[in-house]
N, C-alpha and C. Protein backbone atom coordinates (compact mmCIF):
# COMPACT_ATOMS: atom_id res chain seq x y z
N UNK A 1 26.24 80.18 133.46
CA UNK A 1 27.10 81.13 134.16
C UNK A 1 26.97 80.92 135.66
N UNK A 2 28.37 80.66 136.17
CA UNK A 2 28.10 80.83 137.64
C UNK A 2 28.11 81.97 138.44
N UNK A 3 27.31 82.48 139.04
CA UNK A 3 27.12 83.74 139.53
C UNK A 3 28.40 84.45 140.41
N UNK A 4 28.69 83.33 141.58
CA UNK A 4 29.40 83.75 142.30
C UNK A 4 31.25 83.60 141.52
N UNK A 5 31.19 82.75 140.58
CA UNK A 5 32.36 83.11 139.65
C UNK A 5 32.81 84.19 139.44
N UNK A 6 31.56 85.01 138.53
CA UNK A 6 31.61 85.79 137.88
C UNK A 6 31.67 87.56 138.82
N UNK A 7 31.03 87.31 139.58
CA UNK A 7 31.07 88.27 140.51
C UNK A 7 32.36 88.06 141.16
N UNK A 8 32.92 87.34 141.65
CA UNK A 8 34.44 87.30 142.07
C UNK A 8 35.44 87.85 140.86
N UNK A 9 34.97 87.92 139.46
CA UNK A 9 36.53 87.25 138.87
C UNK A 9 36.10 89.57 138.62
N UNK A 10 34.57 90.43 138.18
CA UNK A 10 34.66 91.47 138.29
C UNK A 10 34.84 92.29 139.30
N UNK A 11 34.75 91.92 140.67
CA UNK A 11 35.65 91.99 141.57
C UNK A 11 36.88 92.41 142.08
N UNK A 12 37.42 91.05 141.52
CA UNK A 12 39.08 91.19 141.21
C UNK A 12 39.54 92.22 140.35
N UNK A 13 38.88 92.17 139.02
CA UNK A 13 39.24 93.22 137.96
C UNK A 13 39.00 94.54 138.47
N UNK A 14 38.23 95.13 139.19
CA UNK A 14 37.87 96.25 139.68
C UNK A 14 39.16 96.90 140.61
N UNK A 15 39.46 95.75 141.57
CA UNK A 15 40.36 95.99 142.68
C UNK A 15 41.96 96.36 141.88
N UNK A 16 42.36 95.70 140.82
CA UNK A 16 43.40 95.61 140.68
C UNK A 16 44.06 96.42 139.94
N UNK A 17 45.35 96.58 140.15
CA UNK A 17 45.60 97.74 139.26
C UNK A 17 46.02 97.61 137.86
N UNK A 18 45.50 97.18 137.20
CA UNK A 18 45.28 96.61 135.37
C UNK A 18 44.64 96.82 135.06
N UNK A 19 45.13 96.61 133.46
CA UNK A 19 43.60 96.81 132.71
C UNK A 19 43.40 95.67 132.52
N UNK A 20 42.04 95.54 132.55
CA UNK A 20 41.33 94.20 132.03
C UNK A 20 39.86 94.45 131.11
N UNK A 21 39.86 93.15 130.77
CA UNK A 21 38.71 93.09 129.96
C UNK A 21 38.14 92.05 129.93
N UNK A 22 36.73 91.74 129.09
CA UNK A 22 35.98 90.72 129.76
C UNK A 22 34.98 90.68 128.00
N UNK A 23 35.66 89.85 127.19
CA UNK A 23 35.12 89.28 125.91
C UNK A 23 34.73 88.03 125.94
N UNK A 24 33.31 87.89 126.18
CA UNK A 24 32.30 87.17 125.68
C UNK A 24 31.81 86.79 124.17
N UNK A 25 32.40 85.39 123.88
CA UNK A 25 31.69 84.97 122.67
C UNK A 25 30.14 84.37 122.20
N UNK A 26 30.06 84.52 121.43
CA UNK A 26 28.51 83.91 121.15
C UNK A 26 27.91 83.42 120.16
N UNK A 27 26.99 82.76 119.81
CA UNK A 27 26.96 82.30 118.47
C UNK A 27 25.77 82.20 117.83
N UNK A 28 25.14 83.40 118.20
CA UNK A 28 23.55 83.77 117.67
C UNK A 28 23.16 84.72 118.53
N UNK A 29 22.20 85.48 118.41
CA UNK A 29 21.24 86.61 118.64
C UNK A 29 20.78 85.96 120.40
N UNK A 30 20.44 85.11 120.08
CA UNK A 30 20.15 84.25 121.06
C UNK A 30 20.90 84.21 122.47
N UNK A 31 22.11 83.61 121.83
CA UNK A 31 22.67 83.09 122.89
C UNK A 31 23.16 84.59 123.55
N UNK A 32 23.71 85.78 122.70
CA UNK A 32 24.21 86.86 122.95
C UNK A 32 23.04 87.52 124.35
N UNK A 33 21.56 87.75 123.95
CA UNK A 33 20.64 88.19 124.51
C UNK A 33 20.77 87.08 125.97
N UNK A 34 20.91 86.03 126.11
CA UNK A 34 21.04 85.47 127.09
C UNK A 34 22.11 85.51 128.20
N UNK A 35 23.34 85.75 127.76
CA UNK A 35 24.72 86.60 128.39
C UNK A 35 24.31 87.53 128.90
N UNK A 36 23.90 88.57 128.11
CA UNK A 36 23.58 89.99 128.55
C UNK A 36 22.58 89.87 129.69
N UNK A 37 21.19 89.05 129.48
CA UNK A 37 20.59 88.89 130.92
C UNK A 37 21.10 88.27 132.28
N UNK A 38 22.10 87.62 131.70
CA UNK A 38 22.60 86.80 133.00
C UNK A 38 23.47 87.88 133.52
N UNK A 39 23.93 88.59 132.95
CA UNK A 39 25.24 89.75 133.40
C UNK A 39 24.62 90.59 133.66
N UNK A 40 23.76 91.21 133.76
CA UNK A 40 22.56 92.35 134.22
C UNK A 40 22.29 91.64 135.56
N UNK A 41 22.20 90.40 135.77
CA UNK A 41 21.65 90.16 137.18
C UNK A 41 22.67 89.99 138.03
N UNK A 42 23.77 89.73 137.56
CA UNK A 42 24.87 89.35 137.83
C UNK A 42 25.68 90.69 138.94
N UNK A 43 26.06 91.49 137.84
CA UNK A 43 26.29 92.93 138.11
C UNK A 43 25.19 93.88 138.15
N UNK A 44 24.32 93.91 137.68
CA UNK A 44 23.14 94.73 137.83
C UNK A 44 23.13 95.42 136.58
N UNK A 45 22.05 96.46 135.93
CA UNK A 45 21.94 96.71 135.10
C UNK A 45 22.74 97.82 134.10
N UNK A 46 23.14 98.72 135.39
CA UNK A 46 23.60 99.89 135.44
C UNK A 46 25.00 99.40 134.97
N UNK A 47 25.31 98.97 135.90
CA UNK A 47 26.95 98.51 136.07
C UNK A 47 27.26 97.72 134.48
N UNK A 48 26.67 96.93 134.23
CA UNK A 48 26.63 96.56 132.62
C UNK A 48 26.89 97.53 131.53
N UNK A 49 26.19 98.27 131.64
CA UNK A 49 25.88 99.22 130.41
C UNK A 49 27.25 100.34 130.71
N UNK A 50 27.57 100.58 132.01
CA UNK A 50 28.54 101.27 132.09
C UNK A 50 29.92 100.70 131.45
N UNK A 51 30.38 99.17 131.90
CA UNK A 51 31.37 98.53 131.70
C UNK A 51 31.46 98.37 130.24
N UNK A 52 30.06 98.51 129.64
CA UNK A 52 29.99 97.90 127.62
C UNK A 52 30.47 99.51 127.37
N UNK A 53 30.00 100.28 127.83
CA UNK A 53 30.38 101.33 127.00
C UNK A 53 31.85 101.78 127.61
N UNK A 54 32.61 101.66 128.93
CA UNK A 54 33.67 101.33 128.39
C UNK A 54 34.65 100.24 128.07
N UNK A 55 34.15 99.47 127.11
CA UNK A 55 34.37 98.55 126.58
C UNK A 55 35.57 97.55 126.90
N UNK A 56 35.04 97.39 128.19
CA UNK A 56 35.59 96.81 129.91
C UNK A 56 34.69 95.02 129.62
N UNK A 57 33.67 94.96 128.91
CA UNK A 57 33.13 93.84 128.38
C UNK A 57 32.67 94.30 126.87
N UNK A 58 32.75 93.15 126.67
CA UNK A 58 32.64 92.99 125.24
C UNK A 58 31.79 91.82 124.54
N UNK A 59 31.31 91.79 123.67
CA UNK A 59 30.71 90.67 122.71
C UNK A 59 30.71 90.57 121.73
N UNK A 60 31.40 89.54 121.46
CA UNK A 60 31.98 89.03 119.83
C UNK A 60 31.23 88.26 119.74
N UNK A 61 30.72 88.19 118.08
CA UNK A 61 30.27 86.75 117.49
C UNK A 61 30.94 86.02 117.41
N UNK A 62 30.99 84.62 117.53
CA UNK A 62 31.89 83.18 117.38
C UNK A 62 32.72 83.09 115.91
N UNK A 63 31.95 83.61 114.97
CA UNK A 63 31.84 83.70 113.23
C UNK A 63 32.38 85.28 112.71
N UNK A 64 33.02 86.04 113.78
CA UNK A 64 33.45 87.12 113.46
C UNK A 64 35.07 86.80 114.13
N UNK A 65 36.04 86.48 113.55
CA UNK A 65 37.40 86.28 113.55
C UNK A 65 37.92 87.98 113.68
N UNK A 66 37.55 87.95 113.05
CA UNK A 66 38.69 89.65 112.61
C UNK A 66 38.31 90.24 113.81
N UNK A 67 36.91 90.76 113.95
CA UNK A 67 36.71 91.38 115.41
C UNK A 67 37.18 90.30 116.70
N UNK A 68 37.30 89.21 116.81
CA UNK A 68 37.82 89.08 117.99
C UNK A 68 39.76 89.11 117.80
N UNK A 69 39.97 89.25 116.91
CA UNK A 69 41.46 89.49 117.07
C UNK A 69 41.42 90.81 117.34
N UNK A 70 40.88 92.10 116.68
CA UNK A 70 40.72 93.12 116.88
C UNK A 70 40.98 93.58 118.48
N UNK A 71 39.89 93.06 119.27
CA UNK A 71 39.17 92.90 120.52
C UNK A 71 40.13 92.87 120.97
N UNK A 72 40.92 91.65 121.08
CA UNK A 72 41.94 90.93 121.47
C UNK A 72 43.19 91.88 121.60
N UNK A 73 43.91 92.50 120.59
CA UNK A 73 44.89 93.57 120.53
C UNK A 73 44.64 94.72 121.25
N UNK A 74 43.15 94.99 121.74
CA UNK A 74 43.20 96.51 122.36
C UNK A 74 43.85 96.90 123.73
């Protein structure tokens, strides 16, 4: 993850007047727990947990189809 990417592109999403969203795939326990730390440092911790719960980011498994179409339609 590039930091300053990522901080630009929530940024943008913040400023603008849309909705947006921010679905992250993953493809193990692993890799998921590793997103989540990089995005905690990224945005900070707070700001994370705020954005997941309103489900402003998201994380799909790679092997879960239905939920990312789901995801996808909201």
């Amino acid at each position: 993850m590039d930091k300053e990417i990522f901080q630009k592109c929530f940024d943008l999403a913040e400023r603008g007047n849309y909705e947006s969203r921010f679905i992250f795939t993953y493809y193990d326990e692993n890799t998921k727990r590793s997103l989540i730390r990089n995005l905690a440092i990224i945005l900070g911790k707070d700001k994370l947990v705020g954005l997941t719960g309103e489900q402003k980011v998201i994380f799909v498994q790679s092997e879960d189809p239905d939920k990312m179409r789901r995801m996808l339609l909201l």
